[in-house]
Protein backbone atom coordinates (compact mmCIF):
# COMPACT_ATOMS: atom_id res chain seq x y z
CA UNK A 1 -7.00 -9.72 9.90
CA UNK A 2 -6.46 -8.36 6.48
CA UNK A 3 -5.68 -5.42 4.93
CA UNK A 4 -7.81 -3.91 1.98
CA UNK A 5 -5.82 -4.26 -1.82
CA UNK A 6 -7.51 -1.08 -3.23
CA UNK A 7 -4.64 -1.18 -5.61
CA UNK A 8 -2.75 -3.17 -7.96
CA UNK A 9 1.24 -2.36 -6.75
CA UNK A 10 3.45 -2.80 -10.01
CA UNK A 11 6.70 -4.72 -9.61
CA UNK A 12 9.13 -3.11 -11.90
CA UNK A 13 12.40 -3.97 -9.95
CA UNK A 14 15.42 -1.54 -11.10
CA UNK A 15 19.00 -3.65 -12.19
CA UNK A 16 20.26 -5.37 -8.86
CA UNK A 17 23.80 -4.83 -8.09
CA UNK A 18 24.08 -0.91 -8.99
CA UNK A 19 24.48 2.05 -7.53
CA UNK A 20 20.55 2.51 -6.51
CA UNK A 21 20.16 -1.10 -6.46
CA UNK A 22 22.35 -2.59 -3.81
CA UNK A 23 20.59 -6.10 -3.03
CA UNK A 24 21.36 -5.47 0.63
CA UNK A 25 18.33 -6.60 2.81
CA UNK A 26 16.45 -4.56 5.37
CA UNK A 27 18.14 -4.77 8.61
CA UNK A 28 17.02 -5.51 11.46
CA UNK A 29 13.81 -5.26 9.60
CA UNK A 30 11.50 -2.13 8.64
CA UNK A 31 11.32 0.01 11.56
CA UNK A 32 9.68 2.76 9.71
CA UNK A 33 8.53 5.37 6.67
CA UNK A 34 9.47 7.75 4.77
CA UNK A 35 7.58 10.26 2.81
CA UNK A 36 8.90 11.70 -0.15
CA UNK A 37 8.08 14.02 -3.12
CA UNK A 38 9.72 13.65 -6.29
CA UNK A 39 10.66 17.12 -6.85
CA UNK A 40 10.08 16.80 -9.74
CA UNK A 41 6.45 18.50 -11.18
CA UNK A 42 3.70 16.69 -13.60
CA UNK A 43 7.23 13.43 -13.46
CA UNK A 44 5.10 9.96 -13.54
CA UNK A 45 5.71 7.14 -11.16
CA UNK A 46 6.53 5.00 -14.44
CA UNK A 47 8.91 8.03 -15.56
CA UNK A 48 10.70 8.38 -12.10
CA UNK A 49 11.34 4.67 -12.44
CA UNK A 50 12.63 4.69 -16.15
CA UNK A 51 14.69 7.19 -15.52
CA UNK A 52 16.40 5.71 -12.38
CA UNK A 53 16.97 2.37 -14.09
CA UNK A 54 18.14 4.66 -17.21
CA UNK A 55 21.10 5.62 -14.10
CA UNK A 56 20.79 2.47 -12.04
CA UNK A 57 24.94 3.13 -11.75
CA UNK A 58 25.26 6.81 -12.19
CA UNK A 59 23.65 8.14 -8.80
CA UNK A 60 22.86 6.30 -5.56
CA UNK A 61 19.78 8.19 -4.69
CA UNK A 62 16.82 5.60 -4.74
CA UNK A 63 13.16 5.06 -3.27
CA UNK A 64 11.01 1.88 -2.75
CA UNK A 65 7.67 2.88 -4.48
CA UNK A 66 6.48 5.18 -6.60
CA UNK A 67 2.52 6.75 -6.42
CA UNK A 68 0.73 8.51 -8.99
CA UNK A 69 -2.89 9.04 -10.63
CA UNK A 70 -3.02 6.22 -12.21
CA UNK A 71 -0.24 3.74 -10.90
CA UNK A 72 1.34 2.50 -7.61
CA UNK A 73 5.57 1.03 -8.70
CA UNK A 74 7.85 -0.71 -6.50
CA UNK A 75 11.21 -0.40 -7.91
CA UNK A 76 13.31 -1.88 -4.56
CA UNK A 77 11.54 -4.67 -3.10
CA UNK A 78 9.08 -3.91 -0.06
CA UNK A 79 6.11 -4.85 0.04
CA UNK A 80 5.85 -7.46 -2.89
CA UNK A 81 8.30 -9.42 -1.10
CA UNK A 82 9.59 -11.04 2.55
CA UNK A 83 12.70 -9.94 2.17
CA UNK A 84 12.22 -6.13 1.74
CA UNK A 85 16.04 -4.31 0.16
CA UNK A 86 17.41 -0.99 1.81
CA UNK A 87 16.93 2.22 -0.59
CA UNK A 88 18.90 5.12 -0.49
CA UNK A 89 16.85 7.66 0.66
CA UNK A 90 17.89 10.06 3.25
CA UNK A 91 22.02 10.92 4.19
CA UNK A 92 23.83 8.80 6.82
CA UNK A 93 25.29 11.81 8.31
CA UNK A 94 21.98 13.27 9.00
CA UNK A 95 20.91 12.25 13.18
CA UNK A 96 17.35 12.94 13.15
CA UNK A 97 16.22 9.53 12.02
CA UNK A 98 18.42 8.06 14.69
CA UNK A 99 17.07 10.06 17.13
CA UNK A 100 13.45 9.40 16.49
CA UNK A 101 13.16 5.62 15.57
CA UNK A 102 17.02 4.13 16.70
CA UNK A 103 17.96 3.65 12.91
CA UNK A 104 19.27 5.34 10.09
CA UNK A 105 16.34 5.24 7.11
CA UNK A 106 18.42 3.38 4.52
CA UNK A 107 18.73 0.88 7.38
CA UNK A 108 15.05 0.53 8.21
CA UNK A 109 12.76 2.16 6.76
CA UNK A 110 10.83 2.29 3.46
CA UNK A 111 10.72 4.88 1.15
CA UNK A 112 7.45 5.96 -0.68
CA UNK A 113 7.26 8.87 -3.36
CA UNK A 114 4.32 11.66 -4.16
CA UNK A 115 3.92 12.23 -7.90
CA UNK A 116 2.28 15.45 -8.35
CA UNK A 117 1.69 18.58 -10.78
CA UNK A 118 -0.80 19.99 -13.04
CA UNK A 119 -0.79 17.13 -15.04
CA UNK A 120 -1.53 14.86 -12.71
CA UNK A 121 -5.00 14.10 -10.99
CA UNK A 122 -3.87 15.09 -7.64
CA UNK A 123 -6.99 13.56 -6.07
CA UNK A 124 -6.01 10.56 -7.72
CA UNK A 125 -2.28 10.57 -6.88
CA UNK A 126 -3.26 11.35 -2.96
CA UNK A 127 -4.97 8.78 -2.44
CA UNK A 128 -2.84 6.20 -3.87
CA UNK A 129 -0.09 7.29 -1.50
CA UNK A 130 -2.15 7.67 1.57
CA UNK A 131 -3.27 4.04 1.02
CA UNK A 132 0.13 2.75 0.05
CA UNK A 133 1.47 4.16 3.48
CA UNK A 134 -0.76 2.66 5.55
CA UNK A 135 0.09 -0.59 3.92
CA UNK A 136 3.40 -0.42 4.60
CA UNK A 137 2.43 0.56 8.48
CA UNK A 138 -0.24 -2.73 8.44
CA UNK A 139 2.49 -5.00 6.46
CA UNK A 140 5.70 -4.46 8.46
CA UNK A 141 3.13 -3.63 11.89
CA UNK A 142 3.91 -0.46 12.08
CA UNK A 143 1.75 2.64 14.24
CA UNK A 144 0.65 4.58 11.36
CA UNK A 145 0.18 7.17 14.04
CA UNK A 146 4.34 7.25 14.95
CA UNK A 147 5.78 5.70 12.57
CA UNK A 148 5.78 7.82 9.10
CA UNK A 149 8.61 10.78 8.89
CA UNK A 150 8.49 13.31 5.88
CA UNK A 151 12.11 13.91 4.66
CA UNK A 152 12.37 17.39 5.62
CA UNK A 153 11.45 16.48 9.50
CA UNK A 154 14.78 14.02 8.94
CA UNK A 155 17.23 16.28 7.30
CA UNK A 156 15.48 19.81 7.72
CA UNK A 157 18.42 21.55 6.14
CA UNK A 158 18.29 20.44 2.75
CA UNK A 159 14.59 18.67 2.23
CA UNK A 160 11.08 20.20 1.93
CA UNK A 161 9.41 17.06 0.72
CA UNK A 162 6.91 15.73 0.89
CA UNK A 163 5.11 19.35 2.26
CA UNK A 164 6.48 20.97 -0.89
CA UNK A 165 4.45 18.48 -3.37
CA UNK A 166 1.73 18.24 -0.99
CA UNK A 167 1.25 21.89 -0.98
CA UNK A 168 1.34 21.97 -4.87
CA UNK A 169 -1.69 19.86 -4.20
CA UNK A 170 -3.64 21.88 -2.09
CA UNK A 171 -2.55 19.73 0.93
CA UNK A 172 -0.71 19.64 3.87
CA UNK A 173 1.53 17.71 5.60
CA UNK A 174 -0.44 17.55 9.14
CA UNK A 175 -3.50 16.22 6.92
CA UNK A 176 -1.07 13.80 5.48
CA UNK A 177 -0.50 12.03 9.03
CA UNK A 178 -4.18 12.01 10.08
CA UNK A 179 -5.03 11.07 6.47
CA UNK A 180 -2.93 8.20 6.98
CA UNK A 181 -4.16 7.05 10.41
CA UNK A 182 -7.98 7.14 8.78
CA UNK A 183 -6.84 5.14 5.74
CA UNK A 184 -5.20 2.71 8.16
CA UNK A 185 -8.24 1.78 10.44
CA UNK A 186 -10.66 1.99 7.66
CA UNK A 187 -8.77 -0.56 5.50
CA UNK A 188 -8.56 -3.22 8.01
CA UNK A 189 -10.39 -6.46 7.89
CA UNK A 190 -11.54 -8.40 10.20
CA UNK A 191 -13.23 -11.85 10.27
CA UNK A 192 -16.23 -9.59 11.58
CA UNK A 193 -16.03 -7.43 8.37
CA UNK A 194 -16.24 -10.66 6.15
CA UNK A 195 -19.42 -11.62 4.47
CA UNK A 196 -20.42 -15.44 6.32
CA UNK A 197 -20.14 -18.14 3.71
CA UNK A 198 -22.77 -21.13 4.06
CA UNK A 199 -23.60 -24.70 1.83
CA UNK A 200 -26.56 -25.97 1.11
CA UNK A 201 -26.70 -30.35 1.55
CA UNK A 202 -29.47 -30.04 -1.11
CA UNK A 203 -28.30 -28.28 -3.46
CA UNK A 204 -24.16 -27.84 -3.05
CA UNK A 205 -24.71 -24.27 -4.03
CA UNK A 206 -22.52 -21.37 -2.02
CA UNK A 207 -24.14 -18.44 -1.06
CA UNK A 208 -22.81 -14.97 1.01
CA UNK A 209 -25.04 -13.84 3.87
CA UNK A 210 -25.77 -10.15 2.94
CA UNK A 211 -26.36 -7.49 5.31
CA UNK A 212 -30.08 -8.27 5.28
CA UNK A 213 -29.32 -11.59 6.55
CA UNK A 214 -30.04 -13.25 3.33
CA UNK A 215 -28.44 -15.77 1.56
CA UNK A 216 -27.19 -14.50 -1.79
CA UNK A 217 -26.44 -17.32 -4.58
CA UNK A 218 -22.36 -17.11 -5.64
CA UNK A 219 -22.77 -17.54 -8.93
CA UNK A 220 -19.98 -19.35 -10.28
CA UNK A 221 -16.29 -20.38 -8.89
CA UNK A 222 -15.16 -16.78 -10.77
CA UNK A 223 -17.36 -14.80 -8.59
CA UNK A 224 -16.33 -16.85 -5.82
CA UNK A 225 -12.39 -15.58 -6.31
CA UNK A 226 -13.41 -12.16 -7.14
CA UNK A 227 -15.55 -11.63 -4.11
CA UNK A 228 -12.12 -13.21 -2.23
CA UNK A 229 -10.24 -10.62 -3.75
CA UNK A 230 -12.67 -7.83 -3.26
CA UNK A 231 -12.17 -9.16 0.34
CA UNK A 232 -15.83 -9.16 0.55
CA UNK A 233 -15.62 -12.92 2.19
CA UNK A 234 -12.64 -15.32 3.11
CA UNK A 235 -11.74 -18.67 1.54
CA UNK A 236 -13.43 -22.20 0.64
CA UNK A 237 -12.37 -23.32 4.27
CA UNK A 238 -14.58 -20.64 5.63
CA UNK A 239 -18.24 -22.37 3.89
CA UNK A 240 -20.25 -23.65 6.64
CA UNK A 241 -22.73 -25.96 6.11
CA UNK A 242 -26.40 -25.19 7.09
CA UNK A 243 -30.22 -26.37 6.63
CA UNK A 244 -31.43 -25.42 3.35
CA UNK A 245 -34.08 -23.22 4.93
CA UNK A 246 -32.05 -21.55 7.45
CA UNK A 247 -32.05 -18.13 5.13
CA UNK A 248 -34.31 -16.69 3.29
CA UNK A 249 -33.52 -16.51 -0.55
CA UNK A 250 -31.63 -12.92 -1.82
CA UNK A 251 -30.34 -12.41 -5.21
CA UNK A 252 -27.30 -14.20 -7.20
CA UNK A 253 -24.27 -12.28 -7.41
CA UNK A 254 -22.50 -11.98 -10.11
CA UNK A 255 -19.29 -10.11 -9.62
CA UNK A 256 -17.40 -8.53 -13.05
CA UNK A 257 -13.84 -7.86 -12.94
């Protein structure tokens, strides 16, 4: 089982060893998510991480990731690594987190940000961060259904995000959660999802068995790893080897990057 990559994620680690930056790992391990907003109107995800590397030692407020139109950032490592760092994202002396997953946040949990504002596509933006939280449910096996908190449900007294960016976008936070749950189930792969690879003896060509149970010439060893990571088909282990005439001919694909 796999999980669709319908976008790039952007390593752009801040400075380790400062004040947003601690190094420390995870602990126990990721437990659960936290939805955030930046605050901070028409603010990029690439601005929101300049600008805490600008003051890696000057505040200890941090995130994980980063979502906007056009770009997903991870600035504390999460889910580009195994050995995912704590951020500092919601107060220790706040009990809510405690009380609904048995951890504090900067303990457990990953923290995502919304970029939003009139300057950003918010169709765009929304859909990068629905799909980036439901990774981080599928990578860390998570319920997307339970286990994502906005940051005003954790500390209610001083947070409003993410509903206030949300709402900015003509969205809501309820939709958020469902939203989430759909982009979950919809992005999963499964061996039944996967086109079937098959061989030829005659020929040593690879073809993909399309939907109309043809078999559809891989055109070169470049198609062959796009179509991979389209995660249209698995890998060279998964060719079988059949009759020559045991499909009928389709077309060649040709996949462009």
């Amino acid at each position: 089982m796999s999980f669709k990559q319908k976008y790039p994620i952007i390593t752009r680690y801040l400075t380790n060893n400062t004040n947003r930056r601690s190094g420390l790992l995870i602990s126990p391990g990721v437990k659960f998510v936290v939805a955030h907003d930046t605050g901070n109107p028409n603010s990029t995800a690439a601005g929101n991480v300049a600008y805490y590397e600008r003051t890696a030692n000057d505040a200890n407020a941090s995130a994980h990731i980063f979502t906007d139109d056009k770009e997903i950032i991870e600035c504390i490592p999460a889910l580009t690594s195994d050995k995912p760092e704590k951020a500092w994202q919601v107060l220790y002396n706040v009990s809510k987190d405690n009380e609904l997953y048995g951890y504090d946040a900067n303990d457990a949990a990953i923290g995502v940000e919304y970029c939003y504002g009139s300057n950003i596509n918010a169709a765009e933006s929304y859909k990068r961060y629905v799909w980036v939280l439901a990774y981080v449910c599928y990578k860390f096996k998570l319920n997307p259904a339970t286990a994502v908190a906005g940051h005003f449900i954790l500390d209610p007294a001083r947070k409003t995000d993410p509903k206030s960016g949300l709402a900015a976008s003509g969205r809501t936070y309820e939709q958020l959660l469902k939203d989430i749950v759909s982009e979950y189930n919809s992005s999963i792969i499964t061996s039944n999802n996967l086109m079937k690879l098959i061989k030829n003896p005659s020929s040593q060509k690879i073809y993909a068995i399309g939907a109309d149970n043809k078999k559809h010439w891989i055109f070169n060893e470049e198609s062959f790893n796009v179509g991979k990571a389209m995660e249209l088909w698995g890998d060279w282990n998964t060719i079988e080897n059949v009759g020559d005439d045991s499909y009928a001919e389709g077309h060649t694909i040709i996949l462009i990057k």
